[in-house]
Protein backbone atom coordinates (compact mmCIF):
# COMPACT_ATOMS: atom_id res chain seq x y z
CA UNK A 1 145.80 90.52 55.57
CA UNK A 2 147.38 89.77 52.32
CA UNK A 3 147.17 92.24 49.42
CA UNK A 4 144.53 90.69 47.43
CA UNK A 5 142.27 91.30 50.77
CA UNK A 6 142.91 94.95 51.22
CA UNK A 7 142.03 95.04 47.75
CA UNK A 8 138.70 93.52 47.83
CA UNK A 9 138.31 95.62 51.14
CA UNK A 10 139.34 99.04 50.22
CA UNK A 11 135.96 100.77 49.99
CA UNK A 12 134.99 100.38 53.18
CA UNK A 13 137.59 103.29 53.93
CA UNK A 14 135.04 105.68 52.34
CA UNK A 15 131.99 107.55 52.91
CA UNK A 16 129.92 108.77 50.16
CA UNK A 17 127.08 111.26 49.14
CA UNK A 18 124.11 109.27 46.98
CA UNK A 19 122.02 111.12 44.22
CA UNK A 20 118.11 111.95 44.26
CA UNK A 21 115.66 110.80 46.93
CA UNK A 22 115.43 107.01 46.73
CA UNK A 23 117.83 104.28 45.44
CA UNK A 24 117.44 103.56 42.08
CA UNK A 25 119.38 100.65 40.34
CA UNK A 26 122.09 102.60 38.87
CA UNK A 27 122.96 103.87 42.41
CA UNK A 28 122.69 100.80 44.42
CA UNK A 29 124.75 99.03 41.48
CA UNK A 30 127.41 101.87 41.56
CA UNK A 31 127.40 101.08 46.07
CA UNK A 32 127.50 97.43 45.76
CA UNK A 33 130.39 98.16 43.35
CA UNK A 34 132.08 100.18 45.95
CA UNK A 35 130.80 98.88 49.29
CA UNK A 36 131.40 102.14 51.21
CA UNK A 37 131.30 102.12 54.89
CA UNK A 38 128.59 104.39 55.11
CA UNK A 39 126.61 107.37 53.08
CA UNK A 40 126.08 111.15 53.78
CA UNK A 41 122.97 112.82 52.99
CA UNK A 42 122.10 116.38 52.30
CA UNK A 43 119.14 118.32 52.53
CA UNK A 44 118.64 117.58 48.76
CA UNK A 45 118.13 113.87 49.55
CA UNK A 46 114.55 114.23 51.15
CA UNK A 47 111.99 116.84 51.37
CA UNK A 48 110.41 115.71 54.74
CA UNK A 49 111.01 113.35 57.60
CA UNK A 50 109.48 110.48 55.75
CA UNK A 51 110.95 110.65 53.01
CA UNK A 52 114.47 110.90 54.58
CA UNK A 53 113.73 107.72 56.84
CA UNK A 54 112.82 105.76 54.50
CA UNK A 55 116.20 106.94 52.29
CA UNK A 56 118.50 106.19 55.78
CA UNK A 57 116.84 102.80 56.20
CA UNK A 58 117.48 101.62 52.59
CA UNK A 59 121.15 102.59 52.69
CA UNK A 60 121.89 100.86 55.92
CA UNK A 61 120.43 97.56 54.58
CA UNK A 62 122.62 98.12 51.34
CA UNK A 63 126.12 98.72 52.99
CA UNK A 64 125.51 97.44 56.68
CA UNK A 65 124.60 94.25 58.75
CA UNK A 66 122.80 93.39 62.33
CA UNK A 67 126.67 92.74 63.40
CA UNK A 68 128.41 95.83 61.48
CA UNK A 69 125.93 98.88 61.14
CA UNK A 70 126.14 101.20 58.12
CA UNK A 71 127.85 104.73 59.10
CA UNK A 72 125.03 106.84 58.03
CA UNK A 73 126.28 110.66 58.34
CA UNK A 74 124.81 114.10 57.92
CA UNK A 75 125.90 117.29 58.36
CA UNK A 76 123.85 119.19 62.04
CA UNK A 77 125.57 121.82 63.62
CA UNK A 78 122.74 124.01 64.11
CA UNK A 79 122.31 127.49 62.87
CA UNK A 80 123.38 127.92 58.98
CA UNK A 81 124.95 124.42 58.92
CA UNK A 82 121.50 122.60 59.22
CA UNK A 83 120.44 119.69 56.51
CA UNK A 84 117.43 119.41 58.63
CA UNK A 85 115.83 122.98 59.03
CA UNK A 86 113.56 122.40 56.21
CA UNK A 87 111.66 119.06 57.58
CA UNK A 88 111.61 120.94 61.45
CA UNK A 89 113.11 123.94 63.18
CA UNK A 90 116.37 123.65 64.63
CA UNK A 91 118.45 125.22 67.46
CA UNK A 92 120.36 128.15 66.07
CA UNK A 93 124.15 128.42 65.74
CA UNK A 94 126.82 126.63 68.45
CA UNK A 95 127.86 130.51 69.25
CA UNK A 96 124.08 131.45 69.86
CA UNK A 97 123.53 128.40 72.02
CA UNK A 98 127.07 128.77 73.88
CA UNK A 99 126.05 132.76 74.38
CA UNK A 100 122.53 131.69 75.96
CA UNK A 101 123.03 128.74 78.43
CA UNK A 102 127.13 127.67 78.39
CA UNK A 103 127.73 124.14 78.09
CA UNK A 104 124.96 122.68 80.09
CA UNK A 105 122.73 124.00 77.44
CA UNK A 106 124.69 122.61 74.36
CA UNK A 107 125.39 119.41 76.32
CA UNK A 108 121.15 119.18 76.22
CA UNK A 109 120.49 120.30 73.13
CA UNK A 110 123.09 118.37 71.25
CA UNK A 111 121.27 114.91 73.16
CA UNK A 112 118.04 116.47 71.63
CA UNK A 113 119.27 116.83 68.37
CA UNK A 114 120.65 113.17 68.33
CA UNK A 115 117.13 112.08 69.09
CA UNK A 116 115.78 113.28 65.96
CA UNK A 117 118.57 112.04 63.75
CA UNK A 118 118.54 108.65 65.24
CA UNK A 119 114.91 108.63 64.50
CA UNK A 120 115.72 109.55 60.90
CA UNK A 121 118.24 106.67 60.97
CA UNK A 122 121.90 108.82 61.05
CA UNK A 123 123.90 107.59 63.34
CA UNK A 124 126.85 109.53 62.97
CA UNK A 125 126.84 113.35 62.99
CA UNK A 126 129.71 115.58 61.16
CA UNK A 127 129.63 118.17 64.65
CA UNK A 128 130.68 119.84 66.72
CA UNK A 129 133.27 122.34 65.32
CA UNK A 130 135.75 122.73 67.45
CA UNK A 131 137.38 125.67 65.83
CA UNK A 132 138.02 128.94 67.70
CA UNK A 133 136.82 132.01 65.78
CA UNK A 134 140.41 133.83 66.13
CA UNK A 135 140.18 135.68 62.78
CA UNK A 136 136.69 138.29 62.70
CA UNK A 137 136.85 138.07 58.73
CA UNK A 138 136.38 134.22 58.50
CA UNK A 139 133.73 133.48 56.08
CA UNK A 140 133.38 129.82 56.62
CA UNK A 141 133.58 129.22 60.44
CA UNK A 142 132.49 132.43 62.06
CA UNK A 143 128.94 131.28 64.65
CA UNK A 144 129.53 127.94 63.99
CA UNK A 145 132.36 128.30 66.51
CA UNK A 146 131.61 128.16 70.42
CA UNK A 147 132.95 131.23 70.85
CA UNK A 148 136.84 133.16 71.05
CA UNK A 149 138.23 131.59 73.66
CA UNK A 150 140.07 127.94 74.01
CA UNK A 151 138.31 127.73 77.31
CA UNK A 152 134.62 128.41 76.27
CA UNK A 153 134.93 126.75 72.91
CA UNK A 154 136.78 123.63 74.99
CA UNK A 155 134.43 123.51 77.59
CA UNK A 156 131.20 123.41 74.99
CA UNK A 157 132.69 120.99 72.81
CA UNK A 158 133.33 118.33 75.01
CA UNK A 159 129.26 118.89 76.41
CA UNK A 160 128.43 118.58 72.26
CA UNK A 161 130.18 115.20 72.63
CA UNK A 162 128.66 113.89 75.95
CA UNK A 163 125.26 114.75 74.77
CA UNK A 164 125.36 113.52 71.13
CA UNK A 165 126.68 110.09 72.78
CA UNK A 166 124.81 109.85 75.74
CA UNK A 167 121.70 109.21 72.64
CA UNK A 168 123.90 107.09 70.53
CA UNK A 169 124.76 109.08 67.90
CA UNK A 170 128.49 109.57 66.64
CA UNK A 171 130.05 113.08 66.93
CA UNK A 172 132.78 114.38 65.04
CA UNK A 173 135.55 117.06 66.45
CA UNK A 174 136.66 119.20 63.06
CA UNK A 175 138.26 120.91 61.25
CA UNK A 176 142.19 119.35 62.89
CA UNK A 177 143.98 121.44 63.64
CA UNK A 178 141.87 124.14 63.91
CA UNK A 179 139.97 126.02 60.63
CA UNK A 180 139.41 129.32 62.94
CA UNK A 181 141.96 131.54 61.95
CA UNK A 182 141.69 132.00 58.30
CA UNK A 183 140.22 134.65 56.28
CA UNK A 184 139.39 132.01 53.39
CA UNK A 185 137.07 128.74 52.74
CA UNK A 186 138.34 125.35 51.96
CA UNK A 187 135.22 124.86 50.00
CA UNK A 188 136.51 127.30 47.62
CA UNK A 189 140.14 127.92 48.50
CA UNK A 190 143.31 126.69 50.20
CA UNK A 191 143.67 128.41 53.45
CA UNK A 192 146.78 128.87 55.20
CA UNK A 193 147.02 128.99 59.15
CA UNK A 194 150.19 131.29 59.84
CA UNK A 195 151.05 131.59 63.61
CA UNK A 196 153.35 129.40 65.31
CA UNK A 197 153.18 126.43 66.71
CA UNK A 198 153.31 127.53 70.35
CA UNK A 199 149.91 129.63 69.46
CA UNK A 200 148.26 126.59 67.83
CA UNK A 201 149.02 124.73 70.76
CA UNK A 202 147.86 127.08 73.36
CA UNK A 203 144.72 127.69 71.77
CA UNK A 204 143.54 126.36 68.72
CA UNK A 205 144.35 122.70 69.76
CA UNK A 206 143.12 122.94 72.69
CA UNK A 207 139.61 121.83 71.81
CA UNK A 208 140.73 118.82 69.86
CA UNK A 209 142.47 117.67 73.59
CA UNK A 210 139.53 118.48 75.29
CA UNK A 211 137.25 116.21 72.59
CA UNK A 212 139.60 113.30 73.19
CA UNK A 213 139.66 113.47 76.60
CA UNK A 214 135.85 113.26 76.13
CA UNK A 215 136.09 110.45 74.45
CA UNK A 216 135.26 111.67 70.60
CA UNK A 217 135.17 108.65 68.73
CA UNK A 218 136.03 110.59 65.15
CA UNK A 219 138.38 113.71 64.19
CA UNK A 220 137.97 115.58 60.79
CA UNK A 221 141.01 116.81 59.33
CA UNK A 222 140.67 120.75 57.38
CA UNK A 223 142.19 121.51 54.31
CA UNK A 224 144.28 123.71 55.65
CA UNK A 225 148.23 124.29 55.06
CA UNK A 226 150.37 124.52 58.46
CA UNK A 227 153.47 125.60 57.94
CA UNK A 228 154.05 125.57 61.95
CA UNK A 229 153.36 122.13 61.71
CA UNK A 230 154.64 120.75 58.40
CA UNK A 231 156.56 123.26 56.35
CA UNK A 232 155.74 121.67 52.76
CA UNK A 233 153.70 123.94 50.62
CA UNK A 234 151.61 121.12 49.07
CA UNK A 235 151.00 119.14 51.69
CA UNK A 236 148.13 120.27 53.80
CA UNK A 237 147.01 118.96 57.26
CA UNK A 238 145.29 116.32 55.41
CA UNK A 239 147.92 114.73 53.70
CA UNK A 240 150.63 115.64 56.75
CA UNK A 241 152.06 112.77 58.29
CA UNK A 242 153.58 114.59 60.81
CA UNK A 243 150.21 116.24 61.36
CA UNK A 244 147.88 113.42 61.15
CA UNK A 245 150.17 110.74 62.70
CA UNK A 246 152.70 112.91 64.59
CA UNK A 247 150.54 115.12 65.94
CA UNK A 248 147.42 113.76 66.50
CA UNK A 249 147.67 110.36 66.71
CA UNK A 250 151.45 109.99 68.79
CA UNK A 251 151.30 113.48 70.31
CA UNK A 252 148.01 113.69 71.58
CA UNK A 253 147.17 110.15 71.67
CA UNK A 254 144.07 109.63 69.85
CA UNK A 255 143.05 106.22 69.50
CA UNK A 256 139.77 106.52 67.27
CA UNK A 257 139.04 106.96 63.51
CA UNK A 258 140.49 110.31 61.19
CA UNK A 259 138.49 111.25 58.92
CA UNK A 260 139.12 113.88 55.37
CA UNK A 261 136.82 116.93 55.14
CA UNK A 262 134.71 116.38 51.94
CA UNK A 263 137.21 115.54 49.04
CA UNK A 264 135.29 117.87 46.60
CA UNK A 265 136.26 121.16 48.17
CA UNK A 266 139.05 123.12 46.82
CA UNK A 267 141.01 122.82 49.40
CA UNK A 268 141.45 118.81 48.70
CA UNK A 269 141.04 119.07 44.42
CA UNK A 270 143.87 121.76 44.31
CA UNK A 271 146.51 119.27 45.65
CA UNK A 272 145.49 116.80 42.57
CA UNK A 273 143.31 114.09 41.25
CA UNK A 274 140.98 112.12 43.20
CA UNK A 275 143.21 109.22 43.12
CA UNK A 276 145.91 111.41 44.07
CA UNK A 277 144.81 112.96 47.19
CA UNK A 278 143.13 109.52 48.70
CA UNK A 279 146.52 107.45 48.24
CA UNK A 280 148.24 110.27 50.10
CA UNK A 281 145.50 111.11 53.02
CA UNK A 282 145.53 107.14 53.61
CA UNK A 283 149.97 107.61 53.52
CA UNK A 284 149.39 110.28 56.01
CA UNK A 285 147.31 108.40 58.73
CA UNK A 286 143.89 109.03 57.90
CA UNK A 287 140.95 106.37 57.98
CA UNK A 288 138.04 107.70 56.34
CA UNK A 289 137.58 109.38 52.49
CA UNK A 290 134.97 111.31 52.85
CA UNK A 291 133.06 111.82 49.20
CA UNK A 292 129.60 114.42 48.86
CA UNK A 293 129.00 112.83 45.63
CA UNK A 294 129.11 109.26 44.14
CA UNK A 295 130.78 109.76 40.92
CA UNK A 296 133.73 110.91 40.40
CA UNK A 297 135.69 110.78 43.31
CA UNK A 298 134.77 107.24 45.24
CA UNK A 299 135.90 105.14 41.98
CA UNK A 300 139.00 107.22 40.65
CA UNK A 301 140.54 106.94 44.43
CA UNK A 302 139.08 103.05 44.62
CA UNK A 303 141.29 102.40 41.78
CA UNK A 304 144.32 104.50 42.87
CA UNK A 305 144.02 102.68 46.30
CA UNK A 306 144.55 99.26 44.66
CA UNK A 307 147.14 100.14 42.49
CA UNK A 308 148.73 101.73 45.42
CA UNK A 309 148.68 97.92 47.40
CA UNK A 310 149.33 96.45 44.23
CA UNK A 311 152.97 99.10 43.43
CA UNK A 312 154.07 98.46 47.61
CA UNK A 313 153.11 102.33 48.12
CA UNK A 314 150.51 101.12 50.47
CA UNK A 315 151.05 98.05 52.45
CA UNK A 316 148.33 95.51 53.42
CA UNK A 317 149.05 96.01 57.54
CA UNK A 318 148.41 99.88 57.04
CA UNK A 319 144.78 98.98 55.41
CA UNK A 320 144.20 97.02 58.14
CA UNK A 321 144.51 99.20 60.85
CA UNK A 322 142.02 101.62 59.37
CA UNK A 323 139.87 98.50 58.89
CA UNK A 324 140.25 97.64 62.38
CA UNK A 325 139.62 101.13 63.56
CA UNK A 326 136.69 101.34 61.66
CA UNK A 327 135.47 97.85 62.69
CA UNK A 328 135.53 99.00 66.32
CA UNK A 329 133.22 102.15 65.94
CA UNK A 330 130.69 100.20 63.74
CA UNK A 331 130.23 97.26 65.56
CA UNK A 332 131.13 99.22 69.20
CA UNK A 333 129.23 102.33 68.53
CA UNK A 334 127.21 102.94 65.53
CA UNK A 335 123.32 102.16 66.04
CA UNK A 336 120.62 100.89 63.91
CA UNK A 337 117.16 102.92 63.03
CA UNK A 338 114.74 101.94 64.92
CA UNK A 339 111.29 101.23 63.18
CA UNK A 340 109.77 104.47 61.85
CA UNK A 341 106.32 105.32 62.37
CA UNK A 342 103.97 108.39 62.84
CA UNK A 343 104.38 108.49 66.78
CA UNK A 344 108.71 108.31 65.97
CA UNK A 345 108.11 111.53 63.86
CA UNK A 346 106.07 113.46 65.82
CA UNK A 347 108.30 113.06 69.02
CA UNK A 348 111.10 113.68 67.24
CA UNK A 349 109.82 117.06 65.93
CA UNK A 350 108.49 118.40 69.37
CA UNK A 351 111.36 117.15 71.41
CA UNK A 352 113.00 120.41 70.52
CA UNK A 353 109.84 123.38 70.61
CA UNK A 354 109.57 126.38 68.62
CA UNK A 355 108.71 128.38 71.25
CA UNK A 356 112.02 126.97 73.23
CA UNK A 357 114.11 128.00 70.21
CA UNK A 358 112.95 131.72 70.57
CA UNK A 359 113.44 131.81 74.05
CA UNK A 360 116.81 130.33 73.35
CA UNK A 361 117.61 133.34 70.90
CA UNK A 362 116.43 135.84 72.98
CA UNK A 363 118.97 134.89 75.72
CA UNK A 364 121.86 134.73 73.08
CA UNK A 365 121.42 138.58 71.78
CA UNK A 366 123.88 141.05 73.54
CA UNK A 367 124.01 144.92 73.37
CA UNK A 368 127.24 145.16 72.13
CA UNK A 369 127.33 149.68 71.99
CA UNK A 370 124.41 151.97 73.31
CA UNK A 371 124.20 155.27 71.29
CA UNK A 372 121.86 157.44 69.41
CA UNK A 373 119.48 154.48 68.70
CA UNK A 374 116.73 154.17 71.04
CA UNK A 375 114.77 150.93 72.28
CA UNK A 376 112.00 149.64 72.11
CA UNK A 377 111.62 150.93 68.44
CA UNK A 378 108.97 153.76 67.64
CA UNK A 379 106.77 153.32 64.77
CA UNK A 380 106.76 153.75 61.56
CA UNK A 381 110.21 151.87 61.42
CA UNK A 382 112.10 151.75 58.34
CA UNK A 383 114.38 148.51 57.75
CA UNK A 384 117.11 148.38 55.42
CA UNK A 385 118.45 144.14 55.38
CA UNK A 386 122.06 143.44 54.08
CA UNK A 387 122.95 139.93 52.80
CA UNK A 388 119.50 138.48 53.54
CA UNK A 389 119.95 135.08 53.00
CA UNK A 390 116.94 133.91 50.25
CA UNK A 391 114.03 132.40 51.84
CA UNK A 392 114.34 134.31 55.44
CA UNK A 393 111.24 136.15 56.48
CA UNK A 394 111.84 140.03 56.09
CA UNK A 395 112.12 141.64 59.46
CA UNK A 396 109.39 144.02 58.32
CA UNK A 397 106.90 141.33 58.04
CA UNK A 398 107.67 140.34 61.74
CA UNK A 399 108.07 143.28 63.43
CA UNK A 400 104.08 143.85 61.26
CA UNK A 401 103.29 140.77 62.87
CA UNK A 402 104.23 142.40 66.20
CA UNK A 403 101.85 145.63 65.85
CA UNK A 404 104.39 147.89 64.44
CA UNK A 405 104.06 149.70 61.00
CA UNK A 406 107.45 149.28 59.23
CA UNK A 407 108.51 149.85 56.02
CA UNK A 408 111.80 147.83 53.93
CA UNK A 409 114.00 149.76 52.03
CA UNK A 410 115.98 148.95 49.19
CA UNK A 411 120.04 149.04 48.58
CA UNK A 412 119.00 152.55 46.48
CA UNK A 413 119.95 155.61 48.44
CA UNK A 414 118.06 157.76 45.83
CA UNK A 415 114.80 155.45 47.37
CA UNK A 416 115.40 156.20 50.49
CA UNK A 417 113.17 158.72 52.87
CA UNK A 418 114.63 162.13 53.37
CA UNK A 419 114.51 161.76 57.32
CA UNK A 420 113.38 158.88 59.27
CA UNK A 421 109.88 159.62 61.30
CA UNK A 422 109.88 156.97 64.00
CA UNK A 423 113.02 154.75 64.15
CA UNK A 424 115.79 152.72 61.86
CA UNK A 425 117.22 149.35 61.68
CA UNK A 426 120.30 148.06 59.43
CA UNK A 427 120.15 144.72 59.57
CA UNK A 428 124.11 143.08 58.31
CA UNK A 429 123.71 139.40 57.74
CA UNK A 430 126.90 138.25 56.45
CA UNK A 431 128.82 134.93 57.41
CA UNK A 432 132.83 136.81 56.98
CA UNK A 433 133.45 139.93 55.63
CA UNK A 434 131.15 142.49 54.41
CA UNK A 435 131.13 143.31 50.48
CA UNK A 436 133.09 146.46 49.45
CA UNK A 437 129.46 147.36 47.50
CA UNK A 438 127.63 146.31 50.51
CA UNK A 439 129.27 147.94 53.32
CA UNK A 440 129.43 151.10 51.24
CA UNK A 441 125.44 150.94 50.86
CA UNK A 442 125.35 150.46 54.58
CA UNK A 443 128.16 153.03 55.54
CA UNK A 444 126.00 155.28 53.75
CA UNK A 445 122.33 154.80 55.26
CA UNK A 446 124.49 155.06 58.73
CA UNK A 447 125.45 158.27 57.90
CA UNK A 448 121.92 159.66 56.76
CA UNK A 449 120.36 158.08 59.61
CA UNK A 450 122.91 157.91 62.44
CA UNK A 451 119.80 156.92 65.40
CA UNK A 452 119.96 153.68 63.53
CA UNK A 453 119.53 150.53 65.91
CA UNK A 454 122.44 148.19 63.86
CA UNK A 455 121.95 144.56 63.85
CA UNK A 456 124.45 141.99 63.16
CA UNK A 457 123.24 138.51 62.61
CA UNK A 458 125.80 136.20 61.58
CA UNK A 459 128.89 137.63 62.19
CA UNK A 460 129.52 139.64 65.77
CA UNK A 461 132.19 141.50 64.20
CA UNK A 462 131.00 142.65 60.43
CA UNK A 463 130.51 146.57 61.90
CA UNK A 464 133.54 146.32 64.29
CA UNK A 465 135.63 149.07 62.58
CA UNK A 466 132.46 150.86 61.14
CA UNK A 467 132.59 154.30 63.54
CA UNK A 468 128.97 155.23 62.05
CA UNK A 469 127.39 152.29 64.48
CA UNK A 470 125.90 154.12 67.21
CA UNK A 471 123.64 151.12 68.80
CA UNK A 472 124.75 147.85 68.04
CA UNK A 473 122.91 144.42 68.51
CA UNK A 474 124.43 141.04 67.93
CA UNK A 475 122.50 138.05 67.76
CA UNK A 476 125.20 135.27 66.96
CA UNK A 477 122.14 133.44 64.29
CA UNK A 478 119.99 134.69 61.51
CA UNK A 479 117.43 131.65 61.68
CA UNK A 480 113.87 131.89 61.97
CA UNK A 481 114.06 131.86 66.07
CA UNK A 482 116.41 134.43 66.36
CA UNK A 483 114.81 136.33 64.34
CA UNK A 484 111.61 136.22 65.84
CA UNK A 485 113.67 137.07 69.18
CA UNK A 486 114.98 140.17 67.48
CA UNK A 487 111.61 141.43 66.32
CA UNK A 488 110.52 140.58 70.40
CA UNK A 489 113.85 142.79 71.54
CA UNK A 490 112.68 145.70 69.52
CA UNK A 491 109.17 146.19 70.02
CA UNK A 492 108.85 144.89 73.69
CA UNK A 493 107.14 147.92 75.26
CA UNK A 494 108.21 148.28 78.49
CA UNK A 495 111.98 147.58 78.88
CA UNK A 496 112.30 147.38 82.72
CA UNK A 497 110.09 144.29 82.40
CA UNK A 498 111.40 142.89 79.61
CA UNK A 499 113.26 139.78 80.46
CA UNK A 500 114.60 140.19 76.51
CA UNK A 501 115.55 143.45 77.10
CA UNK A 502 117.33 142.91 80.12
CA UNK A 503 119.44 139.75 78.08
CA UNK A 504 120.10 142.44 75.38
CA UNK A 505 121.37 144.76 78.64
CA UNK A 506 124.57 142.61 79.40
CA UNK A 507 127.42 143.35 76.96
CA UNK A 508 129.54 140.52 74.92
CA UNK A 509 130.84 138.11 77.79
CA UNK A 510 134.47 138.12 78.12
CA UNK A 511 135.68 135.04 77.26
């Protein structure tokens, strides 16, 4: 390949996010400009399953042919990573689904899921995290981890990547090496990883073996600094070549394509420009730029790229082999949407029930402490929510919907009853960390109404050091089927026959 070549070539070593719901000519102009290898799509790019594959299905006869299929990406991991939960309902977290049914019950639901986007028209899938939630703060990875453990979140990624490929879609092992243990987001931050490298190799790369041994066909990098594995404060994993080359590719021997974490995030923009960043990820090993947007990024690195093959910084052979790389998985593994219809959407949207999704839930919840708090609930109950995400039905309306008066309270102590007449619940919904304002307002109600049943949604840990908790709940998901498990959990009436009592019984499994 001579220079000029990689030149004319050197979009194809990008992915990149498109604007609005359809293709108009300023955005197909700006792709045929760039000729990308492929497009990612958000939950702003279609309001229904229509609309979305009709979108899919335009873009892959824009950048992609019968003999070299467009990479068309998306971001479905489940739980509160979901770009499809507003078209259909959609298994909760990877922590909720490890928690219920272990890996055969990922393995199935991840083949389910890759049903519906294949009948969208994605072929390729930005999941499974393979990140080990080490650090109980993390605000970014949290339930979208398997679990604690290298062996449980191991075990579940590598059924993630037999079942997403057993269907034909793509899957994707992230955040290398490892975005558990880190009390900050890369979307908004630079995180650093601090233990050593004997730790990271013991357990937070252990999942990243495991999804090469399975035969993962891509690896996302984090923006994450390393020292343990490249000592250079601004050079994170991303731009490492002893991280992406030494460690991944010659160390543990993976053959397929790396690919960046979007280049938007903080953790990429605070190393320098666009330009910048994708001459030095592409120095460092990696494949794929991975862009959420079409303008700025995709041209400012396009032209850094050929100046970089033009100066000698880049050579032609090492565009090449992330050509060839690249070649292989399109032509080798990416499929083309079949034709969409009425009958395509339908089976898509009931190949993964409603009423499975609860049941699901209901086997993920675990009674993590037994005190004052008493189940099933006795009416009137009064509900105070923390960090409800916008949009999520109130518990109050479905524990109404169940037969049970209740009554939501407000962050206002001065609002709040004098004593409670039936029973409590404190519901804590946050992804990391609770808020200094918001743990105080919930530290407080606690300690007015210590029989309160505690609930926490998201994060397992948010109340661990909070001594008020009497009767904790976790239910590793705050979507609309574990909530409508929770509202079951609390107002089933007779608890010996319960089966979601008795999955509420067990405490948090050891992993």
């Amino acid at each position: 390949m001579t220079v000029d070549e990689a030149i004319e070539r050197i979009g194809e070593l990008m992915i990149v996010g498109v604007p609005g719901t359809n293709l108009d000519g300023e955005t197909e102009a700006v792709l045929r400009r760039l000729r990308p290898a492929g497009a990612i799509l958000f939950s702003e790019n279609f309001r229904g399953a229509e609309e979305a594959a009709h979108l899919t299905r335009a873009l892959h006869a824009l950048l992609g042919t019968p003999e070299m299929p467009a990479l068309l990406a998306v971001d479905e991991e489940g739980g509160p990573v979901s770009r499809l939960a507003h078209v259909w309902e959609t298994p909760p977290s990877a922590r909720a689904v490890a928690a219920s049914g272990g890996p055969p019950l990922v393995r199935d639901l991840a083949a389910r899921t890759a049903r519906r986007l294949l009948a969208l028209g994605f072929n390729l899938d930005f999941a499974p995290c393979a990140d080990i939630h080490s650090d109980p703060s993390n605000p970014v990875i949290g339930v979208r981890s398997y679990g604690t453990t290298p062996s449980q979140v191991t075990a579940c990624v590598r059924a993630a990547i037999e079942g997403f490929q057993s269907v034909g879609v793509l899957p994707v092992a992230k955040h290398f090496p490892g975005h558990g243990d880190t009390s900050l987001d890369s979307h908004v931050a630079l995180p650093r990883i601090t233990v050593d490298e004997r730790t990271l190799a013991r357990r937070d790369l252990k999942p990243f073996e495991g999804a090469i041994q399975a035969g993962v066909p891509m690896v996302m990098t984090g923006h994450l600094l390393v020292p343990a594995l490249d000592p250079d404060p601004a050079r994170t994993a991303m731009v490492s070549p002893a991280i992406v080359t030494g460690l991944l590719r010659e160390r543990l021997g993976f053959t397929g394509v790396i690919v960046t974490d979007a280049l938007e995030m903080a953790g990429a923009t605070l190393l320098g420009s666009y330009g910048d960043v994708a001459v030095r990820a592409i120095e460092a090993g990696v494949d794929l730029l991975l862009y959420s947007k079409l303008a700025p990024g995709p041209e400012e690195a396009q032209s850094a790229l050929r100046d970089a093959l033009r100066s000698g910084r880049l050579t032609p052979n090492r565009i090449e082999a992330s050509l060839g790389r690249l070649a292989r998985l399109r032509a080798g593994g990416a499929a083309r949407p079949a034709r969409w219809s009425a009958e395509a959407e339908q089976s898509a949207r009931q190949c993964i029930p409603a009423e499975e999704l609860t049941r699901i839930s209901e086997g993920a919840i675990r009674l993590l402490r037994q005190g004052a708090g008493g189940l099933p609930l006795r009416s009137p109950v009064d509900v105070l929510e923390i960090d409800r995400t916008e949009g999520k039905t109130p518990l109050v309306t479905l524990l109404r919907s169940a037969g049970v008066e209740a009554f939501e309270q407000s962050a206002n102590p001065e609002a709040w009853p004098t004593r409670i007449a039936g029973s409590a619940v404190l519901m804590v919904a946050t992804q990391g960390a609770v808020s200094p304002d918001a743990a105080e307002t919930a530290l407080a109600w606690l300690r007015r109404f210590p029989e309160t049943v505690t609930v926490a949604t998201r994060n397992p840990h948010a109340c661990d050091n909070w001594s008020e908790v009497r009767t904790l709940i976790a239910t590793f998901d705050n979507g609309p089927a574990s909530r409508r498990a929770l509202a079951r959990l609390l107002t089933a009436p007779h608890p010996d026959d319960a089966p979601t009592r008795r999955a509420a019984r067990k405490t948090a499994p050891k992993e």
